[in-house]
C-alpha atoms as a PDB file:
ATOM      1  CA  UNK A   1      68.255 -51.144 -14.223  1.00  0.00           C
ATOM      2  CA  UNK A   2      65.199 -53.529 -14.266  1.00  0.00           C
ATOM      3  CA  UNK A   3      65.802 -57.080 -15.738  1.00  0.00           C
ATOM      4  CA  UNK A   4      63.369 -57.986 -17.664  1.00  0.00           C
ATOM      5  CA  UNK A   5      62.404 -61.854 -19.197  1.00  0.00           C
ATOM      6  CA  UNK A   6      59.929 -61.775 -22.264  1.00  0.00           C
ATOM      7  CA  UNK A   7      58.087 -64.928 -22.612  1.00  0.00           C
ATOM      8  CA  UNK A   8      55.708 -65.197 -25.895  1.00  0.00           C
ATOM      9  CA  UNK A   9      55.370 -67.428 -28.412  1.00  0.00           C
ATOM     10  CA  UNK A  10      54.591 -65.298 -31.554  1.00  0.00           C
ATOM     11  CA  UNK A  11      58.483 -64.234 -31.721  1.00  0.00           C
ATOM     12  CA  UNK A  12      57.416 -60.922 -33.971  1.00  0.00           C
ATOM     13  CA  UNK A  13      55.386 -60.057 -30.972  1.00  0.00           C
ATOM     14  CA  UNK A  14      58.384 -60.950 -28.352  1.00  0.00           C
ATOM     15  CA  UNK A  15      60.790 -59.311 -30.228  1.00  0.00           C
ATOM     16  CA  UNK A  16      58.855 -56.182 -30.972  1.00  0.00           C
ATOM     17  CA  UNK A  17      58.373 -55.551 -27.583  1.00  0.00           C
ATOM     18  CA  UNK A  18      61.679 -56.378 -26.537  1.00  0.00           C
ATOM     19  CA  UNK A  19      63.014 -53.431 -28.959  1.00  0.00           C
ATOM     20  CA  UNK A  20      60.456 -51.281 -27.255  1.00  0.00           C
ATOM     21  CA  UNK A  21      61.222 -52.040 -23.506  1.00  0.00           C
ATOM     22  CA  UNK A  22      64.987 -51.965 -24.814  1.00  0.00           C
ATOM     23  CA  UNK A  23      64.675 -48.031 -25.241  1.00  0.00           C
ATOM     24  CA  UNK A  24      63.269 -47.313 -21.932  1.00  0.00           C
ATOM     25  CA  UNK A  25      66.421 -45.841 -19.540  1.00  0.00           C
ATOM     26  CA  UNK A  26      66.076 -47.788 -16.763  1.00  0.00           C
ATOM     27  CA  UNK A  27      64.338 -51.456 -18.302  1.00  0.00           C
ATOM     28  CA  UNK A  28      66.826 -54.155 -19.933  1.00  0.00           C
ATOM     29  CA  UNK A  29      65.594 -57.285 -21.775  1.00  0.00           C
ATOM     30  CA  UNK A  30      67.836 -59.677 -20.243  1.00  0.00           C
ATOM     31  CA  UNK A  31      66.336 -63.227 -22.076  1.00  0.00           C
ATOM     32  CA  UNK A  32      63.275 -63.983 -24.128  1.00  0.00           C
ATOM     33  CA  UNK A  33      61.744 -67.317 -24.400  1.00  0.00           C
ATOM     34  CA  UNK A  34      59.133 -69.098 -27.236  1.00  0.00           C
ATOM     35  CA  UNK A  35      57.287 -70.808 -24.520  1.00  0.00           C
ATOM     36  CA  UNK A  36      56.544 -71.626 -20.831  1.00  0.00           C
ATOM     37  CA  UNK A  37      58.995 -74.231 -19.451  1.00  0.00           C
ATOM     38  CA  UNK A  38      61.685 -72.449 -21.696  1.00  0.00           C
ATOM     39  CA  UNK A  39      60.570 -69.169 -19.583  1.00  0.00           C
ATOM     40  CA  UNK A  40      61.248 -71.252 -16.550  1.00  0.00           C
ATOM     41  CA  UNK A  41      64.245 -72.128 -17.083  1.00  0.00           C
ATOM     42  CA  UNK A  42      65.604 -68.502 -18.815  1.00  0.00           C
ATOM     43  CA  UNK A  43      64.470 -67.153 -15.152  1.00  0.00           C
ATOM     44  CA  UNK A  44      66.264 -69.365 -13.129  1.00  0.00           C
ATOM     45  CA  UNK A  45      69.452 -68.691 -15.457  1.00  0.00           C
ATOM     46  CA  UNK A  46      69.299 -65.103 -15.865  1.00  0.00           C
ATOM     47  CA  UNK A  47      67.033 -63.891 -12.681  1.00  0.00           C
ATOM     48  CA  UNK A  48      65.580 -61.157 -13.990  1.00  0.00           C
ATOM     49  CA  UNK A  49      63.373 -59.095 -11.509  1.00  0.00           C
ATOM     50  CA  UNK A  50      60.533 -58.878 -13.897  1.00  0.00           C
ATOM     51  CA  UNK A  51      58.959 -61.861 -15.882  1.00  0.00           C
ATOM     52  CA  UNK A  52      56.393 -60.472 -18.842  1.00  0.00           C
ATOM     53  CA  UNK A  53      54.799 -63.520 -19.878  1.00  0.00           C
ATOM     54  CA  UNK A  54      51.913 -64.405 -22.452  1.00  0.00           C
ATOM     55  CA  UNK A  55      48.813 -65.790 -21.138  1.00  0.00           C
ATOM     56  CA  UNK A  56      48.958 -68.590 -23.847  1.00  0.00           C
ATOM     57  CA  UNK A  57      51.926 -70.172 -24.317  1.00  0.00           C
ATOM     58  CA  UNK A  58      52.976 -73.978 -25.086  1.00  0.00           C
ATOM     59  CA  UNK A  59      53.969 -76.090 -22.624  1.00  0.00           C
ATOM     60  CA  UNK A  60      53.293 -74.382 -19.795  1.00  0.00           C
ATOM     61  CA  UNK A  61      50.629 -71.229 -19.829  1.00  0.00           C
ATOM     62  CA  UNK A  62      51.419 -67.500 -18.341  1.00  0.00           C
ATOM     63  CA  UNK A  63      49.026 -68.579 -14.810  1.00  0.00           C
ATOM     64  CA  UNK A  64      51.636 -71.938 -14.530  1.00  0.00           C
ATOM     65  CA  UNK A  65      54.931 -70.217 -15.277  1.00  0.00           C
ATOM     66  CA  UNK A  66      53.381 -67.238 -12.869  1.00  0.00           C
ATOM     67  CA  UNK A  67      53.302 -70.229  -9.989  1.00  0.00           C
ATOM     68  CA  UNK A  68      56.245 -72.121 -10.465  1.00  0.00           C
ATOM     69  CA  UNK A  69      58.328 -69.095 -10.462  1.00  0.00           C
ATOM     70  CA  UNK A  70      56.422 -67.647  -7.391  1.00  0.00           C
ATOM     71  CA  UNK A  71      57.929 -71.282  -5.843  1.00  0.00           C
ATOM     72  CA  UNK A  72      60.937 -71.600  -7.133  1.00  0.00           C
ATOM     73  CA  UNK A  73      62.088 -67.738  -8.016  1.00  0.00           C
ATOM     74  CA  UNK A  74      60.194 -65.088  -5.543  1.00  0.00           C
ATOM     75  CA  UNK A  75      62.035 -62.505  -6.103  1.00  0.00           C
ATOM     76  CA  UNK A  76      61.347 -62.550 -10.088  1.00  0.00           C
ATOM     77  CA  UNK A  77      57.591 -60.348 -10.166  1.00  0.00           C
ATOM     78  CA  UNK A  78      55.419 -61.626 -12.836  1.00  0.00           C
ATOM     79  CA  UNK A  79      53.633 -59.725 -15.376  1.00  0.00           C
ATOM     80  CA  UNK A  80      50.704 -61.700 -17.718  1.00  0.00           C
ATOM     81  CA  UNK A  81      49.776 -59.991 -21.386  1.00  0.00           C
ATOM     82  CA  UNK A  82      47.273 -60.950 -22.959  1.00  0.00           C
ATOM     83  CA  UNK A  83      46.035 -61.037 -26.320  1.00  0.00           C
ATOM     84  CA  UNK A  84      42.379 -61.087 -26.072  1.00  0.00           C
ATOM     85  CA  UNK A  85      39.999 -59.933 -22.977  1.00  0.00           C
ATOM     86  CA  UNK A  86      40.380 -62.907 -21.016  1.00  0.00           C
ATOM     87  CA  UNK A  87      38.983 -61.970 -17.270  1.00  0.00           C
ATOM     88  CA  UNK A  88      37.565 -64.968 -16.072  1.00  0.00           C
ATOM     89  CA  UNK A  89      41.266 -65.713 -16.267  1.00  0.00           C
ATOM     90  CA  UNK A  90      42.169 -62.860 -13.995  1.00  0.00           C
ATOM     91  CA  UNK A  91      41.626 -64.476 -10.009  1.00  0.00           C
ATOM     92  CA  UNK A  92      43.285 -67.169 -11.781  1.00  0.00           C
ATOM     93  CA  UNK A  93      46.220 -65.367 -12.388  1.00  0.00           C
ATOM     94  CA  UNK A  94      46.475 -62.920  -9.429  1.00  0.00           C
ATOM     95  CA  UNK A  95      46.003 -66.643  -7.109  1.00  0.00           C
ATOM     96  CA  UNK A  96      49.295 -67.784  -8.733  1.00  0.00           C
ATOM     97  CA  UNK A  97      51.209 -64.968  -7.727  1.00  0.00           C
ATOM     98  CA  UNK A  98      51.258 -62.968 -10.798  1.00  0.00           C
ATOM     99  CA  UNK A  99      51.419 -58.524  -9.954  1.00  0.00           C
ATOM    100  CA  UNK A 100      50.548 -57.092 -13.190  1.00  0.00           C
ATOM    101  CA  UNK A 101      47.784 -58.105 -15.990  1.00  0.00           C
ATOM    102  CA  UNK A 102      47.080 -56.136 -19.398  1.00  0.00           C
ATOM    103  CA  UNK A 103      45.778 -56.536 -22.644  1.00  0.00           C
ATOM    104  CA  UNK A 104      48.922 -56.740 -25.389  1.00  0.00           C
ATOM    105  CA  UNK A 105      46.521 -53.900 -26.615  1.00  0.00           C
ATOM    106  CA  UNK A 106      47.464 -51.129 -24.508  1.00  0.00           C
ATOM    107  CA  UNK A 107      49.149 -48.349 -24.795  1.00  0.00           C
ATOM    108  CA  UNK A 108      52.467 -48.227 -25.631  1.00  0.00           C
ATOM    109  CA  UNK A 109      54.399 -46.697 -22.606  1.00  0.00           C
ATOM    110  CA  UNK A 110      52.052 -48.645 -20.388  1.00  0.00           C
ATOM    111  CA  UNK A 111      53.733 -52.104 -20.238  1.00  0.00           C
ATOM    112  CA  UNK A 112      56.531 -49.617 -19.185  1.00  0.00           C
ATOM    113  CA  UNK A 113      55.133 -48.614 -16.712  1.00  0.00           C
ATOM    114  CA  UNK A 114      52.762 -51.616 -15.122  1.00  0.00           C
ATOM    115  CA  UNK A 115      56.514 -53.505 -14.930  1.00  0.00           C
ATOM    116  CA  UNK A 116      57.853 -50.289 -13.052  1.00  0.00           C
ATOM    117  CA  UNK A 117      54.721 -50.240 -10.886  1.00  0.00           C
ATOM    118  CA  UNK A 118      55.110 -53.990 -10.044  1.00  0.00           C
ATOM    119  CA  UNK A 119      59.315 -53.784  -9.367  1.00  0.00           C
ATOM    120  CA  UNK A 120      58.446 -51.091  -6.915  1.00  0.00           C
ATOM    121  CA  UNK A 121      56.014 -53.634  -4.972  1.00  0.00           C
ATOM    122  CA  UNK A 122      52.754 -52.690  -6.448  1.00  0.00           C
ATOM    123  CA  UNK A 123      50.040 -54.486  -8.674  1.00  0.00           C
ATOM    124  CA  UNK A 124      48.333 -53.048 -12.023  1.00  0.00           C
ATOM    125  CA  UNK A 125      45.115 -54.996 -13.217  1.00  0.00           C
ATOM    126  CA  UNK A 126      43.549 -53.674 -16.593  1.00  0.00           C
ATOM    127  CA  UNK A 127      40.761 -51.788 -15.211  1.00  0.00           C
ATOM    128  CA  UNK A 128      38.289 -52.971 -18.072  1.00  0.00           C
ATOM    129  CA  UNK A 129      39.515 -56.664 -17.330  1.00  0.00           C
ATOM    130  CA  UNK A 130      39.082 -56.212 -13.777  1.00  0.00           C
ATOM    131  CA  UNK A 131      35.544 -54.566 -14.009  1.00  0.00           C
ATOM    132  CA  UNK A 132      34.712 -57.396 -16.518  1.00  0.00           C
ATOM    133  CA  UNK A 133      35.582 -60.021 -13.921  1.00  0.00           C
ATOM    134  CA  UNK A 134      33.438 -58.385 -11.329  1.00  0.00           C
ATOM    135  CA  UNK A 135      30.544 -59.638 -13.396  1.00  0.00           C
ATOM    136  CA  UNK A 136      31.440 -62.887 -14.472  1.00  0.00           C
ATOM    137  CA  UNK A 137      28.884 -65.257 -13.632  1.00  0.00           C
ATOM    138  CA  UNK A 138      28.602 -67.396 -10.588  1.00  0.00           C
ATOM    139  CA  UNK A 139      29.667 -71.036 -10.744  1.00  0.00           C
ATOM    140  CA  UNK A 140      26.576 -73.435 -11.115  1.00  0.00           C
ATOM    141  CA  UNK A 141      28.254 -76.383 -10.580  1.00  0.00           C
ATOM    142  CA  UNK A 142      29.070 -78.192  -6.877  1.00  0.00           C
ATOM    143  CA  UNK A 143      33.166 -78.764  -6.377  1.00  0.00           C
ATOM    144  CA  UNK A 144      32.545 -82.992  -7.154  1.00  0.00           C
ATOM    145  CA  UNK A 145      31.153 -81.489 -10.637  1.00  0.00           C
ATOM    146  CA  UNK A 146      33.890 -79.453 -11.031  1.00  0.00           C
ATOM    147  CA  UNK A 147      36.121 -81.997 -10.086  1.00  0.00           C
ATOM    148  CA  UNK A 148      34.631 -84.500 -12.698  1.00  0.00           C
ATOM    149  CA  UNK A 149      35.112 -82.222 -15.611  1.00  0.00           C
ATOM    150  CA  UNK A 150      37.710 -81.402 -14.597  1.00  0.00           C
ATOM    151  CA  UNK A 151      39.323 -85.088 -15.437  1.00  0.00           C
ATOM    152  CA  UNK A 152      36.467 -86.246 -17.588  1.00  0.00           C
ATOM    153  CA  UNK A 153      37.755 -84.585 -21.131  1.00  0.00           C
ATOM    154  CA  UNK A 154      35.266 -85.738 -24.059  1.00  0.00           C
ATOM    155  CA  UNK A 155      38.121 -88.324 -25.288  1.00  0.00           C
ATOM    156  CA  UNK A 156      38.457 -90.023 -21.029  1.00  0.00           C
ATOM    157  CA  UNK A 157      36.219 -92.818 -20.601  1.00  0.00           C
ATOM    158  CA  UNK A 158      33.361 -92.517 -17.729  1.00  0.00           C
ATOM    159  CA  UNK A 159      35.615 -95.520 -15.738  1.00  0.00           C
ATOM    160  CA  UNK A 160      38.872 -93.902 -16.292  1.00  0.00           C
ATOM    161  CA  UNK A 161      37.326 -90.446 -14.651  1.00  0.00           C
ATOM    162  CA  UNK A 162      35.182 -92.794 -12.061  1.00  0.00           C
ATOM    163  CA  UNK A 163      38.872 -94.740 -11.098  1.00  0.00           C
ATOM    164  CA  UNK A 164      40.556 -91.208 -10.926  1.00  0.00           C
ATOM    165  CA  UNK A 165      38.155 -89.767  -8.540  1.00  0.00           C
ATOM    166  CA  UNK A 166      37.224 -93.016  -6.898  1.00  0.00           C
ATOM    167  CA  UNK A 167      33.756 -92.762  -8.405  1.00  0.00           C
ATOM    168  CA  UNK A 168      31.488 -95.566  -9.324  1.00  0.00           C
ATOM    169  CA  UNK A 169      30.777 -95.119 -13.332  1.00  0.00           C
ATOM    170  CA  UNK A 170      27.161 -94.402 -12.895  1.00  0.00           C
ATOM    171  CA  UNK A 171      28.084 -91.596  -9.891  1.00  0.00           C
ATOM    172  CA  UNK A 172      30.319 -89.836 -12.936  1.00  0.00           C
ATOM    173  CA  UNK A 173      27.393 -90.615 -15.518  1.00  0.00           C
ATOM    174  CA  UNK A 174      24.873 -88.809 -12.874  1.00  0.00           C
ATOM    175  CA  UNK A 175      27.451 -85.638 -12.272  1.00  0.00           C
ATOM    176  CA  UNK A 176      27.559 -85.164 -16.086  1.00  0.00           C
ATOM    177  CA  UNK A 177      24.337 -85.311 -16.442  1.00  0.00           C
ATOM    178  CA  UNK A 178      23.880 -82.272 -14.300  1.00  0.00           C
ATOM    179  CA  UNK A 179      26.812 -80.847 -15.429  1.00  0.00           C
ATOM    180  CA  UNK A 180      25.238 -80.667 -18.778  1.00  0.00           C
ATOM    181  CA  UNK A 181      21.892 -79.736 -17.490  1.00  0.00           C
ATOM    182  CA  UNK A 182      22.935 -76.736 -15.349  1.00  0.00           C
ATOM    183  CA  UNK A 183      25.325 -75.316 -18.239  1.00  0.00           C
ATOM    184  CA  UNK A 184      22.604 -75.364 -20.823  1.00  0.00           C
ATOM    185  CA  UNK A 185      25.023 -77.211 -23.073  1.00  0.00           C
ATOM    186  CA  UNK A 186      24.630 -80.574 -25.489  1.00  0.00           C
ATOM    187  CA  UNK A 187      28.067 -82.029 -24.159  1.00  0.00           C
ATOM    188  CA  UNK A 188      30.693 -82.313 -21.356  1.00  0.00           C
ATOM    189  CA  UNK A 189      33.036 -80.872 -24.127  1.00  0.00           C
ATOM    190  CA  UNK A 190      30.915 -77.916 -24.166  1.00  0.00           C
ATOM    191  CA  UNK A 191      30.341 -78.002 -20.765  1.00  0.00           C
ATOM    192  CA  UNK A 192      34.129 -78.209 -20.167  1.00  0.00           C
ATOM    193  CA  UNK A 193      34.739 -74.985 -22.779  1.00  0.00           C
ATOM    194  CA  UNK A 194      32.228 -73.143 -20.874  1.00  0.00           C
ATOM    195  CA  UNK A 195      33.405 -73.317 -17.925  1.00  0.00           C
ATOM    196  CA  UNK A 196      37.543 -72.573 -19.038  1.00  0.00           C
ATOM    197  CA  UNK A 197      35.479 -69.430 -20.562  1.00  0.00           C
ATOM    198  CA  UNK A 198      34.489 -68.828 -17.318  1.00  0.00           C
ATOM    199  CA  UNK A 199      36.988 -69.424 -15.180  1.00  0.00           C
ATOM    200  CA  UNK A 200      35.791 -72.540 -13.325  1.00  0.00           C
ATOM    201  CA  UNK A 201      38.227 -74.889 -14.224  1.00  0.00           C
END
């Protein structure tokens, strides 16, 4: 038998797939969890072999529960659903040690059978989500820019970014500047958006 965790936080969702893995032969639901540090913690208690885990989740997303149990749990593989086409977060995901990404879209035997797949050692990437991430669009921005949206969310003050980084306020005033300029956008929260869109940040 394969263990399996469920991690989502729309329990209809959760639960409906939980009755469907249920009737699959070899795959057993073992513990399901509302969101991402409760996922954590369900894996360390039950140690499933399998983790399916929504990309968006409170308190800790699919990519962070996908790297803390890759550190604290290797032998639990990690699956990421999600519910919309989301492949600029794909590298994202595979870089924190997750095997298998879908959209909660597919077919119904396939989650079945990506979480067979990835028991037996393999990976399974969407193959629309993959070729979609293949063209995502280069990063126009230099690390340091990254780096200051990265801490400069719209409600931070420039010093509070400037101290973080150890910036002078007019250095951080300058980066989001170009930040803004290269990005086409009217605002570091846009700029910021665009770039989680894109898988920058």
């Amino acid at each position: 038998m394969i263990r399996i965790l469920l991690a989502d936080d729309e329990e209809l969702i959760r639960v409906a797939v939980a009755a469907l893995l249920d009737l699959e032969p070899d795959l057993e639901v073992v513990a399901q969890a509302a969101d991402g540090r409760a996922a954590v913690e369900a894996a360390r208690a039950h140690r499933p072999d399998v983790a399916v885990v929504d990309l968006q989740m409170p308190s800790l997303d699919g990519i962070a529960v996908a790297a803390e149990l890759q550190r604290t749990l290797p032998s639990c593989t990690v699956v990421i659903l999600t519910g919309r086409g989301r492949p600029a977060q794909l590298p994202r995901a595979l870089a924190a040690g997750a095997k298998g990404f879908l959209p909660k879209g597919s077919p119904g035997g396939a989650l079945a059978d990506v979480i067979r797949r990835v028991h037996a050692g393999g990976r399974y990437v969407d193959p629309a989500l993959a070729a979609d991430a293949l063209t995502l669009p280069e990063c126009p921005l230099t690390q340091r820019e990254l780096d200051v949206l990265r801490y400069g969310d719209p409600d931070v003050p420039v010093t509070v970014v400037a101290r973080r980084l150890n910036l002078s306020p007019g250095t951080v005033r300058n980066h989001l500047t170009a930040i803004v300029a290269k990005l086409g956008v009217a605002n570091r929260g846009e700029a910021a958006a665009k770039a989680r869109d894109n898988g920058w940040l």
